[in-house]
Protein backbone atom coordinates (compact mmCIF):
# COMPACT_ATOMS: atom_id res chain seq x y z
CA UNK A 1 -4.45 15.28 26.57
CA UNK A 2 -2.11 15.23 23.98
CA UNK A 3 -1.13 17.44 20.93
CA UNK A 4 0.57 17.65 17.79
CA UNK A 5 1.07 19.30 14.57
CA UNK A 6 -1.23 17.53 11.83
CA UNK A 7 -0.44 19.01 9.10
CA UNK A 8 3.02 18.84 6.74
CA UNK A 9 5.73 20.69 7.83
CA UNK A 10 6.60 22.54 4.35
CA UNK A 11 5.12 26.27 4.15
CA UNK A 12 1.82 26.54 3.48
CA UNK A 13 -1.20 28.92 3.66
CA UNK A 14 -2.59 26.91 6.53
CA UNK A 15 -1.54 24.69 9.04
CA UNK A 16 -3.40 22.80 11.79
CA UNK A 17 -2.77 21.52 15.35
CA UNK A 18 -4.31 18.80 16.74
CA UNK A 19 -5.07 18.40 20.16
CA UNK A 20 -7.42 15.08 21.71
CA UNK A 21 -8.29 14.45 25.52
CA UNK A 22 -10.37 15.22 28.28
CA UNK A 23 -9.01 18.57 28.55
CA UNK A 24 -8.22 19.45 24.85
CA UNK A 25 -10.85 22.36 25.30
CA UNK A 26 -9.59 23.05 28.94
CA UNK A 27 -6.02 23.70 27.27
CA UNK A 28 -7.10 25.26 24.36
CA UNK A 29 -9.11 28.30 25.94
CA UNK A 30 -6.12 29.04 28.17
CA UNK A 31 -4.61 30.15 24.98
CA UNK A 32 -7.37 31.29 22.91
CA UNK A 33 -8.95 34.32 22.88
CA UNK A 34 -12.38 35.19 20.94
CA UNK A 35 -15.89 36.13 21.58
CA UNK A 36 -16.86 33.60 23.41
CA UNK A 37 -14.73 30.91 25.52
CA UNK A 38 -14.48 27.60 24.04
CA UNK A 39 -15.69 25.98 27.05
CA UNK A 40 -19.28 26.64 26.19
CA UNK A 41 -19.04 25.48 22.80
CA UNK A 42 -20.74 23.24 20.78
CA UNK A 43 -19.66 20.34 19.22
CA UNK A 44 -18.65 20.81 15.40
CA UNK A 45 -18.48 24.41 15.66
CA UNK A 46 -15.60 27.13 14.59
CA UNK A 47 -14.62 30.29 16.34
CA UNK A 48 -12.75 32.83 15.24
CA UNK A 49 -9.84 34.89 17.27
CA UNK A 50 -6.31 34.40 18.31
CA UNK A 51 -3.33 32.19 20.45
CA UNK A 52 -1.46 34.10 22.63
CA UNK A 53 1.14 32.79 24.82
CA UNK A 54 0.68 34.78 27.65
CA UNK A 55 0.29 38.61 26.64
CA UNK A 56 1.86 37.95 23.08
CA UNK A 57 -0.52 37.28 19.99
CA UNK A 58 0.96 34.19 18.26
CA UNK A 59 -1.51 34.17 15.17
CA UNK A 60 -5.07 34.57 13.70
CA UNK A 61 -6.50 31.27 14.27
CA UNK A 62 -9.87 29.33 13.02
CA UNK A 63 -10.46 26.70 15.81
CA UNK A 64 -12.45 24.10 15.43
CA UNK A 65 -14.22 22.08 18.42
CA UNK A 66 -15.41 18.25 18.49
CA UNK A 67 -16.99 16.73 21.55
CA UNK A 68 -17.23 13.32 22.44
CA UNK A 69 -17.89 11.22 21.11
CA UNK A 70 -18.49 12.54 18.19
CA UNK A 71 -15.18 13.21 16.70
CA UNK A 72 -12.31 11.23 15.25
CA UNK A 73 -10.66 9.85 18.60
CA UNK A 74 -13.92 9.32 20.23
CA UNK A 75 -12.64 11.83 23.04
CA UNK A 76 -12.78 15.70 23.14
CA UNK A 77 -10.92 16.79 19.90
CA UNK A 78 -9.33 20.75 19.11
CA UNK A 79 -8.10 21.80 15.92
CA UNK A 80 -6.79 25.03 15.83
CA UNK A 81 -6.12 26.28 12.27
CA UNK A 82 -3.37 29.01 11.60
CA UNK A 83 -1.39 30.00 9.19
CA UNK A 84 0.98 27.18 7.91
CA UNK A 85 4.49 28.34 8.60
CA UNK A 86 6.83 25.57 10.71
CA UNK A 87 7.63 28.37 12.70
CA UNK A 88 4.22 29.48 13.51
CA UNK A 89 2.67 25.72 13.68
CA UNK A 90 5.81 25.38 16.23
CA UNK A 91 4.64 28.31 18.45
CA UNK A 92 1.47 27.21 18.30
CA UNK A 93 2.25 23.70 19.38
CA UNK A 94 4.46 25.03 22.24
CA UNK A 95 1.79 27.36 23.56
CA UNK A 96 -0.66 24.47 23.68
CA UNK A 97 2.12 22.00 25.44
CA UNK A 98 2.85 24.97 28.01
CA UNK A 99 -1.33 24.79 28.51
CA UNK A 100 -1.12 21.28 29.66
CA UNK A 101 -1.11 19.27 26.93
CA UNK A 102 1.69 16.83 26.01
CA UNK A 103 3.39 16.13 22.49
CA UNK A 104 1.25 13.40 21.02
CA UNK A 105 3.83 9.81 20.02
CA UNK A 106 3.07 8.84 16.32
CA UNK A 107 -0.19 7.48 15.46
CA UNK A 108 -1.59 8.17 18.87
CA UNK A 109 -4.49 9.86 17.39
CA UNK A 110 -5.76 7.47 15.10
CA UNK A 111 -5.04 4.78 17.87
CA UNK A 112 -7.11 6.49 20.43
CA UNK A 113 -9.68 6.27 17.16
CA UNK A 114 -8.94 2.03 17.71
CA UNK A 115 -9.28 2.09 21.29
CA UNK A 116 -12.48 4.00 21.74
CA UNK A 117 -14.05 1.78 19.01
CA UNK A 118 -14.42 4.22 16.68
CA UNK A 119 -12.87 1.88 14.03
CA UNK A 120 -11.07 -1.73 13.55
CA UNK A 121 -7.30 -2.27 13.15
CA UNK A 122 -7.77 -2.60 9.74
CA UNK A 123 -9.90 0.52 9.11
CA UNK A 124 -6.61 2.26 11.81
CA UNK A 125 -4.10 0.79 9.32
CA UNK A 126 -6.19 1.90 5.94
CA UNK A 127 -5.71 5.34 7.05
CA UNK A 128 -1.76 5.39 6.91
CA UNK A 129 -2.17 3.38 3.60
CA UNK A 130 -4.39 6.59 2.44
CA UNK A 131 -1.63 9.32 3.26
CA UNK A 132 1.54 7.25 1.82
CA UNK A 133 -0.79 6.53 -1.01
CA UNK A 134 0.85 7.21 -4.59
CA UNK A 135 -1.63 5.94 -7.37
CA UNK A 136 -4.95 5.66 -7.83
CA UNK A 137 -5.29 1.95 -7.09
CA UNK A 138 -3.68 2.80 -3.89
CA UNK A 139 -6.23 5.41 -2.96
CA UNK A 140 -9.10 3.49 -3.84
CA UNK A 141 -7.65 0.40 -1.80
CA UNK A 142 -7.31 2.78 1.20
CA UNK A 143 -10.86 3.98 1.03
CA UNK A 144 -12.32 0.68 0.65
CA UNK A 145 -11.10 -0.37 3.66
CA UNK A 146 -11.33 2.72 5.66
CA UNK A 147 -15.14 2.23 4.69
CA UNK A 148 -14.93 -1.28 6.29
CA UNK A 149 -15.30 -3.47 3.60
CA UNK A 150 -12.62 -5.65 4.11
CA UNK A 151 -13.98 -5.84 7.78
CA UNK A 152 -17.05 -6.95 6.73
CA UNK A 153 -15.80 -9.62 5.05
CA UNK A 154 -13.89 -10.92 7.71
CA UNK A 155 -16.77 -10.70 9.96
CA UNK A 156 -19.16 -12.94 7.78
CA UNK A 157 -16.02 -15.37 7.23
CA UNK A 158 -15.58 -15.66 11.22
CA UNK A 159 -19.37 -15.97 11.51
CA UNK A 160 -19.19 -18.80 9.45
CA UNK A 161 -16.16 -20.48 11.14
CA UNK A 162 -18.10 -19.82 14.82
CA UNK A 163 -20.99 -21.36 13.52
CA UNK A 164 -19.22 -24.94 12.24
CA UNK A 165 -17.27 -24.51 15.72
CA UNK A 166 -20.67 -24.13 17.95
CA UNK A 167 -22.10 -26.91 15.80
CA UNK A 168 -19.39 -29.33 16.92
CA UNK A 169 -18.79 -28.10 20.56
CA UNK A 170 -22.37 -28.61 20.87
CA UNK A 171 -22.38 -32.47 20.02
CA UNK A 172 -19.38 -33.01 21.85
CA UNK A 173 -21.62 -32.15 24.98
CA UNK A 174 -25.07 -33.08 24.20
CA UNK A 175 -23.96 -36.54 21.65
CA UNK A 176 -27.58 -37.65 22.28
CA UNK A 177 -29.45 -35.03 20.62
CA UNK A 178 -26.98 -33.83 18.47
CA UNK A 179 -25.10 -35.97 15.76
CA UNK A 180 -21.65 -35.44 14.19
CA UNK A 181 -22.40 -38.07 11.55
CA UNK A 182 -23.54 -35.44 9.64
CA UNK A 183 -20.85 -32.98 9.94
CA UNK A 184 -18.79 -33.75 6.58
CA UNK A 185 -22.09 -33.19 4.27
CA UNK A 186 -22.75 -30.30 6.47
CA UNK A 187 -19.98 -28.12 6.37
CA UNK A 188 -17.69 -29.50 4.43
CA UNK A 189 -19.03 -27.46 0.88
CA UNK A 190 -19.03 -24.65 3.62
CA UNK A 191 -15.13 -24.99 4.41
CA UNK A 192 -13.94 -25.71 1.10
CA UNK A 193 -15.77 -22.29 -0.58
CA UNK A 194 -14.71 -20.28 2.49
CA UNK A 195 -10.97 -21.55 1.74
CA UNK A 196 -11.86 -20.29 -2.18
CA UNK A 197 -12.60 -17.07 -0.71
CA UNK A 198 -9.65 -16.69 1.46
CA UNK A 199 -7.19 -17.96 -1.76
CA UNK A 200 -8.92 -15.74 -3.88
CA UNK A 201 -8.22 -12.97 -1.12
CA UNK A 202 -4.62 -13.56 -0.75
CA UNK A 203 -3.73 -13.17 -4.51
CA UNK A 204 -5.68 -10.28 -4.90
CA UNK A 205 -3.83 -8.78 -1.98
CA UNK A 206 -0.82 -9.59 -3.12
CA UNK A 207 -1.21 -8.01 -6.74
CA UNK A 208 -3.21 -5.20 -4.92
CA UNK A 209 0.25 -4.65 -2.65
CA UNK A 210 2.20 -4.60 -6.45
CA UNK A 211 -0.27 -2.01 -7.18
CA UNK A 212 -0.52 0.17 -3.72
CA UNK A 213 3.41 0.47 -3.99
CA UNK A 214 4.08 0.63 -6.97
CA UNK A 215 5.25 -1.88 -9.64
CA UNK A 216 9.01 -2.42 -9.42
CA UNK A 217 9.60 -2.64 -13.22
CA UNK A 218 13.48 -2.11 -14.76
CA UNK A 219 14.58 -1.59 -17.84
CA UNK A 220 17.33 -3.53 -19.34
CA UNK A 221 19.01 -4.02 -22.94
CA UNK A 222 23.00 -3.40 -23.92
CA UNK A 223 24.81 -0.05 -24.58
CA UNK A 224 23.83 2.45 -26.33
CA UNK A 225 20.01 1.48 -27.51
CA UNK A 226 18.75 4.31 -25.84
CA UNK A 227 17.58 3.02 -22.47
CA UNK A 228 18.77 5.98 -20.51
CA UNK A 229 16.37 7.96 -23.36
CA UNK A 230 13.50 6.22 -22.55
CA UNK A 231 14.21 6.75 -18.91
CA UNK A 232 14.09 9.91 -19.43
CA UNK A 233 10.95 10.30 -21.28
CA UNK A 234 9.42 8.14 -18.83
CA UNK A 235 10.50 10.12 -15.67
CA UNK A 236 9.89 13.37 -17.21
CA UNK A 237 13.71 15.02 -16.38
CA UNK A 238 16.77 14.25 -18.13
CA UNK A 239 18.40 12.73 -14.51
CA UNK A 240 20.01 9.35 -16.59
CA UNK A 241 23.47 10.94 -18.68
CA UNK A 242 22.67 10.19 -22.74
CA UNK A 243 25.58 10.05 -25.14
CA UNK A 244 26.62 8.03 -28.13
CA UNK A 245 29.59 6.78 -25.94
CA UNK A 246 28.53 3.26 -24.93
CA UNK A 247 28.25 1.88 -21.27
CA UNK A 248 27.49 5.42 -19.82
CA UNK A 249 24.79 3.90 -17.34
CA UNK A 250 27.32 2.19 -14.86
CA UNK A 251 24.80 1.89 -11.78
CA UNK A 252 21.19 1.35 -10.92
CA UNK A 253 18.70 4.54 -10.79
CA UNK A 254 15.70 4.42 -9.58
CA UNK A 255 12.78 6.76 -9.43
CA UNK A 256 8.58 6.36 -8.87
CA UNK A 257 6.99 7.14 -11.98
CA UNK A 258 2.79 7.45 -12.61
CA UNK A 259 1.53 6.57 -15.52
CA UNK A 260 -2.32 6.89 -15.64
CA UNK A 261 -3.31 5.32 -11.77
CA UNK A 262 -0.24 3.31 -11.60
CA UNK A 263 2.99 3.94 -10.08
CA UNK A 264 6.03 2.03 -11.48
CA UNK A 265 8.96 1.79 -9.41
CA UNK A 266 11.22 2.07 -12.24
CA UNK A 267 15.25 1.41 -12.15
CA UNK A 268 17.62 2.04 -15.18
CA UNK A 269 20.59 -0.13 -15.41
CA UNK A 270 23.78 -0.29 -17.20
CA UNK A 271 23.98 -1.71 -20.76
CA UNK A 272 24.44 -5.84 -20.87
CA UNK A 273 26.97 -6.83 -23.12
CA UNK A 274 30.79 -8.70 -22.67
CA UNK A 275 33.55 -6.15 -21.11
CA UNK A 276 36.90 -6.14 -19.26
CA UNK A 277 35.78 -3.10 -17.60
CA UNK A 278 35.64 -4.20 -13.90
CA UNK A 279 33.21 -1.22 -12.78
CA UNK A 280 31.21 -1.40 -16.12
CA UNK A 281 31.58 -5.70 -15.13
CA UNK A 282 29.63 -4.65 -11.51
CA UNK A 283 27.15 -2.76 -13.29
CA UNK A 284 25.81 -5.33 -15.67
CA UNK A 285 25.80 -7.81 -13.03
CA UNK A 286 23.55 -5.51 -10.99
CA UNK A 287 21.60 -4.85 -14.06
CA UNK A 288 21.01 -8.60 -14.16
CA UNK A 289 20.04 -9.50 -10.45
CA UNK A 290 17.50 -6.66 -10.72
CA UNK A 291 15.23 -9.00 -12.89
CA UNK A 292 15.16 -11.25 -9.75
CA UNK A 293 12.88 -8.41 -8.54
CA UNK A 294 11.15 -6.88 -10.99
CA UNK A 295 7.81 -7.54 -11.61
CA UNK A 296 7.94 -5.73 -15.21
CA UNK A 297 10.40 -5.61 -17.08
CA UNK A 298 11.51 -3.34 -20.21
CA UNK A 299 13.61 -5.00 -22.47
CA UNK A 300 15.06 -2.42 -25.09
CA UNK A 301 16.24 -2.95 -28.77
CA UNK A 302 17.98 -0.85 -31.11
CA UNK A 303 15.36 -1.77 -33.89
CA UNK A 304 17.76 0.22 -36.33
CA UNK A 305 20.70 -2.44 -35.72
CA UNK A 306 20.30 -6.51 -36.32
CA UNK A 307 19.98 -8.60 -33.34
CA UNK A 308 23.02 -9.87 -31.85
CA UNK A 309 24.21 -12.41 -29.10
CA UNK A 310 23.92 -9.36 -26.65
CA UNK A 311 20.51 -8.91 -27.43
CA UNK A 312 19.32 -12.60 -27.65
CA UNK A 313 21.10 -12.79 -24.14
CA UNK A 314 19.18 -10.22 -22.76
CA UNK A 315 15.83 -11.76 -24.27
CA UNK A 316 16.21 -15.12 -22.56
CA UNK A 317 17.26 -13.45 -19.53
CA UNK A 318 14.07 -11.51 -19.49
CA UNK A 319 12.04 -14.26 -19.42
CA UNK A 320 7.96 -14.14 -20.07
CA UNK A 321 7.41 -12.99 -16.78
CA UNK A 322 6.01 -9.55 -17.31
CA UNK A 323 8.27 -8.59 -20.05
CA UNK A 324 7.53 -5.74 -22.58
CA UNK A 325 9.76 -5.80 -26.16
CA UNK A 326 10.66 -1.98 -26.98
CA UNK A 327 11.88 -1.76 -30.46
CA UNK A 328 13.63 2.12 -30.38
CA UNK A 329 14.65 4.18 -32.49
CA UNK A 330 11.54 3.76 -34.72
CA UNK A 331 12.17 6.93 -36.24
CA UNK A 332 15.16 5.33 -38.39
CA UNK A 333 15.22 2.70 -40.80
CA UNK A 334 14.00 -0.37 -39.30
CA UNK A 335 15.53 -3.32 -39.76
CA UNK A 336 14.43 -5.43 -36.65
CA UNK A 337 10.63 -7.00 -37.14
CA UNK A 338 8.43 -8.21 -33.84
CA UNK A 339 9.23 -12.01 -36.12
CA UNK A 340 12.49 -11.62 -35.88
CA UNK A 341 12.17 -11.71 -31.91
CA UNK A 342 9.49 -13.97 -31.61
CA UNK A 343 11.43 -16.75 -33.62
CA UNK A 344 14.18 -16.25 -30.99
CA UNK A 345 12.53 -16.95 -27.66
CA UNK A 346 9.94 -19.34 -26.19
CA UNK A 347 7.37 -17.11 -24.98
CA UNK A 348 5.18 -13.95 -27.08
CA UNK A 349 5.41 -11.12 -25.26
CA UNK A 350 3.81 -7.93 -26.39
CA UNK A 351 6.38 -5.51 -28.83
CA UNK A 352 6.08 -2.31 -29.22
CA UNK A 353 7.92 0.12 -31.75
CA UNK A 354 8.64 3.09 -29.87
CA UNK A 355 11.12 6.70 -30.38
CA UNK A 356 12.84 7.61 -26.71
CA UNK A 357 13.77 10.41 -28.82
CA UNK A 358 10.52 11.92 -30.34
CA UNK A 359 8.24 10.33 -27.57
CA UNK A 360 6.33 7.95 -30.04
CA UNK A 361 4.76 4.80 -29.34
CA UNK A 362 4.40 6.05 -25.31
CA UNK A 363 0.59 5.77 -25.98
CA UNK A 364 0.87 2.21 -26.87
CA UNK A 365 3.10 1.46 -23.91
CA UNK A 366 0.97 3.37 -21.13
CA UNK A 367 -2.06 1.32 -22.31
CA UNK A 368 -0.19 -2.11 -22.37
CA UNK A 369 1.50 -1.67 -19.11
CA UNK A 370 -2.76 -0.82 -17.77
CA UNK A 371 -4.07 -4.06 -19.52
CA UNK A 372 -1.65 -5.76 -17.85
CA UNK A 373 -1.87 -5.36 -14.64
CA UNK A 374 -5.68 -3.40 -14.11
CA UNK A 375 -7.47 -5.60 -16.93
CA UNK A 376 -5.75 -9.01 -15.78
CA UNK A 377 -5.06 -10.53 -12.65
CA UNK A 378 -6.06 -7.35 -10.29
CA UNK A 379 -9.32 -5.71 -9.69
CA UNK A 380 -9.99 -1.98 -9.32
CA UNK A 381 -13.06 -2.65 -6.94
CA UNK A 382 -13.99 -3.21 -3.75
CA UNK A 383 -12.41 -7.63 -4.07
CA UNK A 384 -8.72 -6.25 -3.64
CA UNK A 385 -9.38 -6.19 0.30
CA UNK A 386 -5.61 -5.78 1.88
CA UNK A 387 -2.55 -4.72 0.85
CA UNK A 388 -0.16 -4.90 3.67
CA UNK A 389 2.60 -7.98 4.49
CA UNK A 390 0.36 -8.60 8.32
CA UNK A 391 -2.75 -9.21 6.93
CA UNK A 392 -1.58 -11.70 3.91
CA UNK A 393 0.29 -13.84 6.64
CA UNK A 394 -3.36 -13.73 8.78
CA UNK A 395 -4.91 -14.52 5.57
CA UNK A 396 -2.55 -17.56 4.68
CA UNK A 397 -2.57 -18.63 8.27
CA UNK A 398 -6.30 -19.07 8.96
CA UNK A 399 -6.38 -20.68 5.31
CA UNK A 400 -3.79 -23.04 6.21
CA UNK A 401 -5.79 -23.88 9.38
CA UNK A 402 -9.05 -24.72 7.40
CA UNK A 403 -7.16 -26.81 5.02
CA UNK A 404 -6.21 -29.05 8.05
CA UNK A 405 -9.94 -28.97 8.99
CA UNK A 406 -11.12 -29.95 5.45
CA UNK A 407 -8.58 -33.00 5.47
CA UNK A 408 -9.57 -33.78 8.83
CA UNK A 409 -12.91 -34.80 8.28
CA UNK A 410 -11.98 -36.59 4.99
CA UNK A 411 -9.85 -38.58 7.01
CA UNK A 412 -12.03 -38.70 9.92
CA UNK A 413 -10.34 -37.00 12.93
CA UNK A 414 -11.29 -36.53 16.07
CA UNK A 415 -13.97 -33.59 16.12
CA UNK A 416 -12.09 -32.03 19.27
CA UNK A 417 -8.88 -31.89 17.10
CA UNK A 418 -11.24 -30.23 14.19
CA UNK A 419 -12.08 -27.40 16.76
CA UNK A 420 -8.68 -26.46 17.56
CA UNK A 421 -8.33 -25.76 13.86
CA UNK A 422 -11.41 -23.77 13.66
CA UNK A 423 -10.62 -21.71 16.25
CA UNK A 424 -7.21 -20.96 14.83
CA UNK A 425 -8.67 -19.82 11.28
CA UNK A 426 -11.08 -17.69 13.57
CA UNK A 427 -8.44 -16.07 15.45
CA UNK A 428 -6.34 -15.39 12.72
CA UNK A 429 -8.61 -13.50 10.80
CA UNK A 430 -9.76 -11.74 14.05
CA UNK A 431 -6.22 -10.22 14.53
CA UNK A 432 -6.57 -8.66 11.24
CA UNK A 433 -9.52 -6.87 12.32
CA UNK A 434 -8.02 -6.29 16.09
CA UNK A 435 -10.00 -8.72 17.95
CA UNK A 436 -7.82 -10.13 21.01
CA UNK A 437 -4.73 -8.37 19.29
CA UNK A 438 -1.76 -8.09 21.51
CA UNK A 439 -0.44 -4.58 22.79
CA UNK A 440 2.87 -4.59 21.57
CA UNK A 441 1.68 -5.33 18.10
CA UNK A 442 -0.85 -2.20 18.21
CA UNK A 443 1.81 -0.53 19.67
CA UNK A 444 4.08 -1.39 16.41
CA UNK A 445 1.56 -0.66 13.38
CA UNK A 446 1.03 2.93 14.94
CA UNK A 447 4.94 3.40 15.27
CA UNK A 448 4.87 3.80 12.10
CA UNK A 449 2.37 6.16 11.76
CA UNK A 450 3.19 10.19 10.89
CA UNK A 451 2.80 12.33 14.28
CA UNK A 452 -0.01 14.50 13.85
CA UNK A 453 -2.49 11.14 12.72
């Protein structure tokens, strides 16, 4: 039986502990005193009283009682709600170890949940994706899958794979009833939309990951245009230094900032521009290799100044690779057009006049930064399946296995050979789902988990 606290370990008005096992209510009515003992209750029920550790009342406690296996382990579960101090949820947590319980190892919970067969691997991974979740996108993800619809589609896509498979095996022993002639204008439509499906899958996953952790986006333009301004604005605290002095912003800072349902990674780097300064020198080469990385990037312009070779630097450098044009300073004379850029650089990305100073034009930007990546390549429903590094390399592994099928039968290989690719694509996409998963890798993906899940 093990135990833990499962709530955060900040002060709070309530905190609860978590206990799961054959004796969870064994150990928790040696230290719980109310009406009635707990070893007669029901299942989903809560009783009022109080933990004592021996003759000393810990706390007021609401505990709740789930029997198996009806609860979220699948085994006897005991939640015993007090008051949310770390001290108290310590003492609490003591008293329960001292009862016979033991401290529960990270993610032990949820993995009993994936043992007992309560849920998949993926449904066990969806819920850490659901706590560390920091936008909307990310939330909705986490409860799509929790809700098994990415195991669902697995399921019908292994179904189909088993089926081709049986077909096959089944000629290979019975060749007089059962012809392989056939098999190309069989399957082959079959295993070329099922390959669709699974390339379909994998970008979606991989914008949906963009999306789930954020957007790494930068912003970048020389000295002095008012980058560490916008920063600012964006973040919400004046944490980047602003002065008139140019090349103030001499390293990287980074910070997670929402906008709407979408979380930007965002990093502010120093101004781009020719210098002799060695440390200012380091800082625009960071500023630089942090475009190798970003996925949007913020390219700002002193609208109120003409363009110069630092600027027109900085614009090829950005490439059109999710790049935004921020024309600043939009509450002085302008004297920069969106023309004027667009005649210097091979691609049209969107520009937007904007004030870091009197917060104008933020509208514009919010709603461009959404179209671009909610409205475009990624979908907010239930398509964007997966969102985690393991199950894109499944994904790309069982597609790369019914690719070799596919040219197989155009070039007519042996059906035996066509099997062992099958099975591989079936297997992959199993391990997503924790069909014939190995123990050490369960044992890694709930590492990672908090303690009390």
């Amino acid at each position: 039986t093990i135990a833990a606290i499962a709530t955060s370990s900040v002060r709070a008005g309530i905190g609860i502990v978590r206990l799961s096992g054959d004796d969870a209510v064994r150990v928790a009515d040696k230290v719980f005193r109310g009406r009635a003992s707990l070893r007669t209750a029901a299942s989903h029920t809560i009783h009022y009283g109080a933990i004592y550790d021996g003759d000393e009342r810990i706390d007021e406690v609401l505990v709740s009682v789930f029997l198996a296996p009806h609860s979220y382990t699948t085994e006897d579960v005991v939640e015993i709600n007090c008051h949310g101090g770390p001290f108290i949820l310590e003492r609490v947590l003591d008293v329960a170890i001292k009862g016979g319980a033991r401290l529960a190892e990270p993610g032990e919970f949820t993995k009993r949940a994936f043992l007992g067969g309560r849920i998949d691997l993926a449904q066990a991974e969806s819920v850490m994706e659901l706590i560390s979740s920091e936008s909307e996108y990310a939330r909705k993800s986490a409860i799509s899958h929790l809700s098994g619809h990415l195991s669902k589609e697995l399921c019908d896509m292994r179904e189909q794979l088993l089926t081709v498979t049986a077909h096959i095996e089944a000629a290979l022993d019975d060749p007089e009833h059962i012809s392989l002639s056939d098999i190309g204008d069989t399957y082959l439509g079959q295993l070329r939309a099922l390959s669709e499906r699974l390339d379909r899958m994998i970008t979606e996953s991989k914008n949906g990951m963009v999306l789930s952790e954020g957007i790494p986006a930068v912003i970048i333009g020389k000295p002095n245009v008012g980058k560490s301004s916008l920063w600012n604005r964006l973040v919400g605290r004046d944490l980047a230094i602003v002065t008139d002095v140019p090349g103030t912003t001499r390293d990287v800072l980074s910070e997670t900032v929402r906008i709407g349902d979408i979380a930007l990674r965002l990093s502010d780097t120093a101004g781009i521009r020719d210098t002799e300064d060695v440390v200012e020198g380091i800082g625009v080469e960071r500023a630089l290799s942090s475009l190798n990385t970003a996925a949007l990037v913020l390219v700002v312009i002193d609208g109120s100044q003409p363009l110069d070779d630092n600027d027109i630097r900085i614009l090829g450098a950005a490439g059109d690779s999710g790049a935004i044009i921020l024309l600043n300073k939009s509450d002085l004379s302008s004297v920069v057009a969106a023309g004027d850029i667009l005649d210097r650089i091979p691609y049209e990305p969107p520009i937007i006049d904007i004030s870091a100073a009197e917060g104008t034009g933020f509208v514009e930007l919010y709603d461009t930064i959404r179209r671009m990546y909610i409205s475009g390549n990624v979908t907010e429903g239930e398509t964007a399946l997966t969102v985690t590094e393991r199950h894109i390399g499944l994904l790309m592994a069982s597609r790369k296995s019914i690719g070799l099928v596919i040219s197989g039968i155009d070039s007519g290989v042996s059906e035996e050979l066509l099997t062992i690719d099958l099975m591989d694509a079936y297997r992959s996409l199993g391990l997503i789902i924790g069909a014939d998963v190995e123990d050490d890798l369960v044992e890694k993906i709930f590492s990672d988990f908090c303690m009390g899940k």
